[in-house]
N, C-alpha and C. Protein backbone atom coordinates (compact mmCIF):
# COMPACT_ATOMS: atom_id res chain seq x y z
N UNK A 1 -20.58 0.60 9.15
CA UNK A 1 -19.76 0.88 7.98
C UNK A 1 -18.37 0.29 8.21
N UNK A 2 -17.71 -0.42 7.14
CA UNK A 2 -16.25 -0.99 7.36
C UNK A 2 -15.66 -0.71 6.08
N UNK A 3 -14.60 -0.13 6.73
CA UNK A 3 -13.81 1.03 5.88
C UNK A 3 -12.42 0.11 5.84
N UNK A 4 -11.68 -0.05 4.69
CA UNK A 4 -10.47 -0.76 4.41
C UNK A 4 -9.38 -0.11 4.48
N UNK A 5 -8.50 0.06 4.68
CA UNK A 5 -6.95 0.81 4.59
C UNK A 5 -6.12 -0.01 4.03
N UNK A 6 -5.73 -0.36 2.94
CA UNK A 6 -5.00 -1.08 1.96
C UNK A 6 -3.66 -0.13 1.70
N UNK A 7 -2.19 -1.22 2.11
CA UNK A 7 -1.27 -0.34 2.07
C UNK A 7 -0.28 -1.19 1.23
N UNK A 8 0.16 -0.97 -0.21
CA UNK A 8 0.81 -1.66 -1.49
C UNK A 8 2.35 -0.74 -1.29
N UNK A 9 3.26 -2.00 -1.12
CA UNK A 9 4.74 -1.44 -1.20
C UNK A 9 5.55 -2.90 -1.86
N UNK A 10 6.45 -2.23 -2.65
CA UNK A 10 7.20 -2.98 -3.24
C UNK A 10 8.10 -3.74 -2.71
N UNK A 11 7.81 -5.39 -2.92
CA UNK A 11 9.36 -6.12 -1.90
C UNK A 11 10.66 -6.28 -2.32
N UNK A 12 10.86 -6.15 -1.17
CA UNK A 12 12.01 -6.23 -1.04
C UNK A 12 13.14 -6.38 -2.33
N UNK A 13 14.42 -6.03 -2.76
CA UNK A 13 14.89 -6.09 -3.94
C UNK A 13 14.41 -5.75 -5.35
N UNK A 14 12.81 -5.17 -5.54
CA UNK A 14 13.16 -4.36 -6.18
C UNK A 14 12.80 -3.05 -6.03
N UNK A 15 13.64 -2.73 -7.22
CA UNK A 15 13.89 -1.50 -7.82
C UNK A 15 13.25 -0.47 -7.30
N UNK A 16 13.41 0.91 -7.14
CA UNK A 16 12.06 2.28 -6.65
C UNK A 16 12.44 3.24 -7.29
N UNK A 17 12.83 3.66 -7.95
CA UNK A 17 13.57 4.89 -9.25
C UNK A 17 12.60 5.90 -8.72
N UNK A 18 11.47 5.74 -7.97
CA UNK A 18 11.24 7.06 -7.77
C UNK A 18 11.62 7.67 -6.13
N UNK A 19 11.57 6.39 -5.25
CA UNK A 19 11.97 6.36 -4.36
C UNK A 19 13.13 6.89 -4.14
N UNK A 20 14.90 6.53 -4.65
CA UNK A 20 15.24 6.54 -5.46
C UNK A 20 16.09 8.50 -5.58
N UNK A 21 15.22 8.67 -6.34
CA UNK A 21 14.89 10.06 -7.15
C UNK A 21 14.60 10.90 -5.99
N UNK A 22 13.68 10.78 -5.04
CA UNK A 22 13.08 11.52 -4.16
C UNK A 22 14.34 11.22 -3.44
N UNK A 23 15.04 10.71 -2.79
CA UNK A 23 16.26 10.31 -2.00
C UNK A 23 17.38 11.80 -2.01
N UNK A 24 17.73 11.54 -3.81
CA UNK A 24 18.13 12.47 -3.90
C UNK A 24 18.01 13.92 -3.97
N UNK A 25 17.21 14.02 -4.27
CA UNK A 25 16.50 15.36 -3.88
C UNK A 25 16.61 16.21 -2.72
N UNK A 26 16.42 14.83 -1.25
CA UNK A 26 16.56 15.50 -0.42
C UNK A 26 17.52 15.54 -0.09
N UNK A 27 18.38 14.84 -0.44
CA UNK A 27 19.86 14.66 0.32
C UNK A 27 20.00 16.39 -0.30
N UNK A 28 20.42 16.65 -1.27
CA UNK A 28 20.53 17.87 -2.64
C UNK A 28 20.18 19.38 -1.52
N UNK A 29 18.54 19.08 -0.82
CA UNK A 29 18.32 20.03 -0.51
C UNK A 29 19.00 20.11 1.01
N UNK A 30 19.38 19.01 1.48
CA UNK A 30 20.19 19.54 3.05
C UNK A 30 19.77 18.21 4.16
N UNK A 31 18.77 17.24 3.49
CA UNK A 31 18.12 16.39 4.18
C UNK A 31 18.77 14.89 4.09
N UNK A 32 19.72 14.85 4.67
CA UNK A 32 20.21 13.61 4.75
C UNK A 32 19.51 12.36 5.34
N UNK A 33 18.88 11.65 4.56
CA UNK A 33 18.03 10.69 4.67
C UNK A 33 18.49 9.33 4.60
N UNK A 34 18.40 8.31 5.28
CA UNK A 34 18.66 6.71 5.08
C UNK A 34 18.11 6.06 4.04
N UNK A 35 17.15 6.45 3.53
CA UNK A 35 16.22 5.52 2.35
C UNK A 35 14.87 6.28 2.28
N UNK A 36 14.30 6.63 1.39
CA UNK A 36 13.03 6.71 0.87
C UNK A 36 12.17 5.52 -0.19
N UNK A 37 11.14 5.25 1.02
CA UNK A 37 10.63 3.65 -0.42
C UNK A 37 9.08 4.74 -1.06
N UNK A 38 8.62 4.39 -1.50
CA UNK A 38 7.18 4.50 -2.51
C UNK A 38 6.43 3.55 -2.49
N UNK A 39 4.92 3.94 -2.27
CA UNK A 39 3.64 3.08 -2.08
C UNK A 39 2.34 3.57 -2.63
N UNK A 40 1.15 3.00 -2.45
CA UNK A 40 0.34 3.44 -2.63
C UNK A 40 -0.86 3.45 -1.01
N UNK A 41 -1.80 3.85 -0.83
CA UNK A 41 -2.43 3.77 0.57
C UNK A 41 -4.47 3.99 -0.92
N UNK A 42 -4.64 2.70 -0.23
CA UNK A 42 -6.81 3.20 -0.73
C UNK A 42 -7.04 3.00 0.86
N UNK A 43 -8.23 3.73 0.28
CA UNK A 43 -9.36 3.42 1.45
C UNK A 43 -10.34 3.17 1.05
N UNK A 44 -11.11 2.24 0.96
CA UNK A 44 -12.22 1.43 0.47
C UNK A 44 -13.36 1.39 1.08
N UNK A 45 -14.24 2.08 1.37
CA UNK A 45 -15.49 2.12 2.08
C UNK A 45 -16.58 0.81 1.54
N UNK A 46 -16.51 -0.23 2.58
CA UNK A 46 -17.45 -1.48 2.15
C UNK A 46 -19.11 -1.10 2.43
N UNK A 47 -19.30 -0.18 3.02
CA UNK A 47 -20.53 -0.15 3.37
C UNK A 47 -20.97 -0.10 5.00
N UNK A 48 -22.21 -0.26 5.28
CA UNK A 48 -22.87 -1.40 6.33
C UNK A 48 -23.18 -2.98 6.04
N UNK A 49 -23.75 -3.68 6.72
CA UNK A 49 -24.24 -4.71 6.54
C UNK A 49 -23.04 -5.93 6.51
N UNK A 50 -21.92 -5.33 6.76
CA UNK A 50 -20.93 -6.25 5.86
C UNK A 50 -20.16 -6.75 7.09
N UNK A 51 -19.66 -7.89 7.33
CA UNK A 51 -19.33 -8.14 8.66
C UNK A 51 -17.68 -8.40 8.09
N UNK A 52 -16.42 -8.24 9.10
CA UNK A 52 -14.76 -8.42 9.32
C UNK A 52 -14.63 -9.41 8.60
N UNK A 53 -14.80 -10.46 8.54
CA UNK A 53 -14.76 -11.51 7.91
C UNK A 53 -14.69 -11.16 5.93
N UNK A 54 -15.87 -11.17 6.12
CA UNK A 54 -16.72 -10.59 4.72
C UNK A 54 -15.79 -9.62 4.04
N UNK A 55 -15.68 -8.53 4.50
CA UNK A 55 -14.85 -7.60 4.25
C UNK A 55 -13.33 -7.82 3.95
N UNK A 56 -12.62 -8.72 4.97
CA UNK A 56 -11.79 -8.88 4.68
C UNK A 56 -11.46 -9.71 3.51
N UNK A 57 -12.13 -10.89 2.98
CA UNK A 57 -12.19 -11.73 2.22
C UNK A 57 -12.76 -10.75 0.79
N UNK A 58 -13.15 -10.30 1.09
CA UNK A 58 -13.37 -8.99 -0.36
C UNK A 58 -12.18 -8.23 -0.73
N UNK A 59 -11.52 -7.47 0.38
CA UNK A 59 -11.03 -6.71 0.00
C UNK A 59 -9.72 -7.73 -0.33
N UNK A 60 -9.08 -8.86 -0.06
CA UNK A 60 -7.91 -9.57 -0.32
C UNK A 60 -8.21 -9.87 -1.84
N UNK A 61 -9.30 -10.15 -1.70
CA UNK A 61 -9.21 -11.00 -3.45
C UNK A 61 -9.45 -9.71 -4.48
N UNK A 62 -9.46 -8.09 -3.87
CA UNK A 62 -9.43 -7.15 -4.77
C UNK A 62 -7.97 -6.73 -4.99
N UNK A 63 -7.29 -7.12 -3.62
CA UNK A 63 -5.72 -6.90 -3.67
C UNK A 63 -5.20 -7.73 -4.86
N UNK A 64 -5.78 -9.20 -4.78
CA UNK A 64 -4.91 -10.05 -5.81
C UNK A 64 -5.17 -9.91 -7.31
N UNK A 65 -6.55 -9.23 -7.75
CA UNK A 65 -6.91 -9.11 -8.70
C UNK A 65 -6.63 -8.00 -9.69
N UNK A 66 -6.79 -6.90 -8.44
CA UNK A 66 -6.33 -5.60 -9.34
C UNK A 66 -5.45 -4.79 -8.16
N UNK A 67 -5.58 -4.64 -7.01
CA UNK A 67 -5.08 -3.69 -6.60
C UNK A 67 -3.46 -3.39 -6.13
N UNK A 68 -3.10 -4.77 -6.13
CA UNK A 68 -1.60 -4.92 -6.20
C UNK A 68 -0.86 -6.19 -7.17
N UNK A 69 0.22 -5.76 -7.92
CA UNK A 69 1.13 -6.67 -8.48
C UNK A 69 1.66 -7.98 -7.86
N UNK A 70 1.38 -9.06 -7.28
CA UNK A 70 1.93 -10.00 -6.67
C UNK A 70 3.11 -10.41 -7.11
N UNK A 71 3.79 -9.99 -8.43
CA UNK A 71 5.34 -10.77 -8.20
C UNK A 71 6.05 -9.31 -8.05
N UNK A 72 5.74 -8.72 -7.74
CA UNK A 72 6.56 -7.30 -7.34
C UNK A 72 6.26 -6.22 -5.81
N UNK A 73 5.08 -6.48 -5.67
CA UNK A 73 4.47 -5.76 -4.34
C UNK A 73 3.72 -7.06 -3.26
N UNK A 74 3.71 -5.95 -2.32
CA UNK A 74 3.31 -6.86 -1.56
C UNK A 74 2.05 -5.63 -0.77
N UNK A 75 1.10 -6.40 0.06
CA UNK A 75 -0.15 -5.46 0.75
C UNK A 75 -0.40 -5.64 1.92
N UNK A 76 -0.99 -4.86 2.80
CA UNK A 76 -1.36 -4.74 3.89
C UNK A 76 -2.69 -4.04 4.24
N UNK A 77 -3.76 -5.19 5.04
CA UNK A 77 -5.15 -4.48 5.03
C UNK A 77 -5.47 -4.25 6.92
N UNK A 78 -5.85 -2.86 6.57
CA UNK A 78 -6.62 -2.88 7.64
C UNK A 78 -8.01 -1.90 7.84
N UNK A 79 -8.94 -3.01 9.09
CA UNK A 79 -10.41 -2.78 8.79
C UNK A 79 -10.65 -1.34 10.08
N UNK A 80 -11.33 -1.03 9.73
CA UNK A 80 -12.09 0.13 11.05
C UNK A 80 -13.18 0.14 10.62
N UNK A 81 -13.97 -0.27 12.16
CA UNK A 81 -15.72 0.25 11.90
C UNK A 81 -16.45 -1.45 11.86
């Protein structure tokens, strides 16, 4: 079984309003923080049968298609199993 860990964060310059938002919050509650960013994390279960290669080449062209914004985010995959 090869299981994906896909990790979508926004580059650099822009914007995170929720990031952002959450920042303040904590500062508010007593938590003086340097930066809070916002992401998303899947985990994609490919199956068996499916070899690193394979997998990886699947799960990139699911990044470019649907699972992340390319002129705004950027992704990071990783395989186990």
């Amino acid at each position: 079984m090869v299981v994906a860990e896909v990790k979508i964060e926004l580059k650099k310059g822009v914007t995170d309003p929720e990031g952002m938002n959450t920042k303040k919050a904590l500062d508010l509650l007593g938590w003086n923080v340097e930066s809070v960013k916002t992401g998303k994390v899947f985990h994609i279960d490919l199956g068996d049968g499916v070899s690193e290669d394979e997998a990886l080449a699947t799960v990139e062209e699911m990044c470019k298609r649907i699972l992340a914004n390319p002129v705004i985010q950027t992704y990071h995959i990783e395989l186990e199993g």
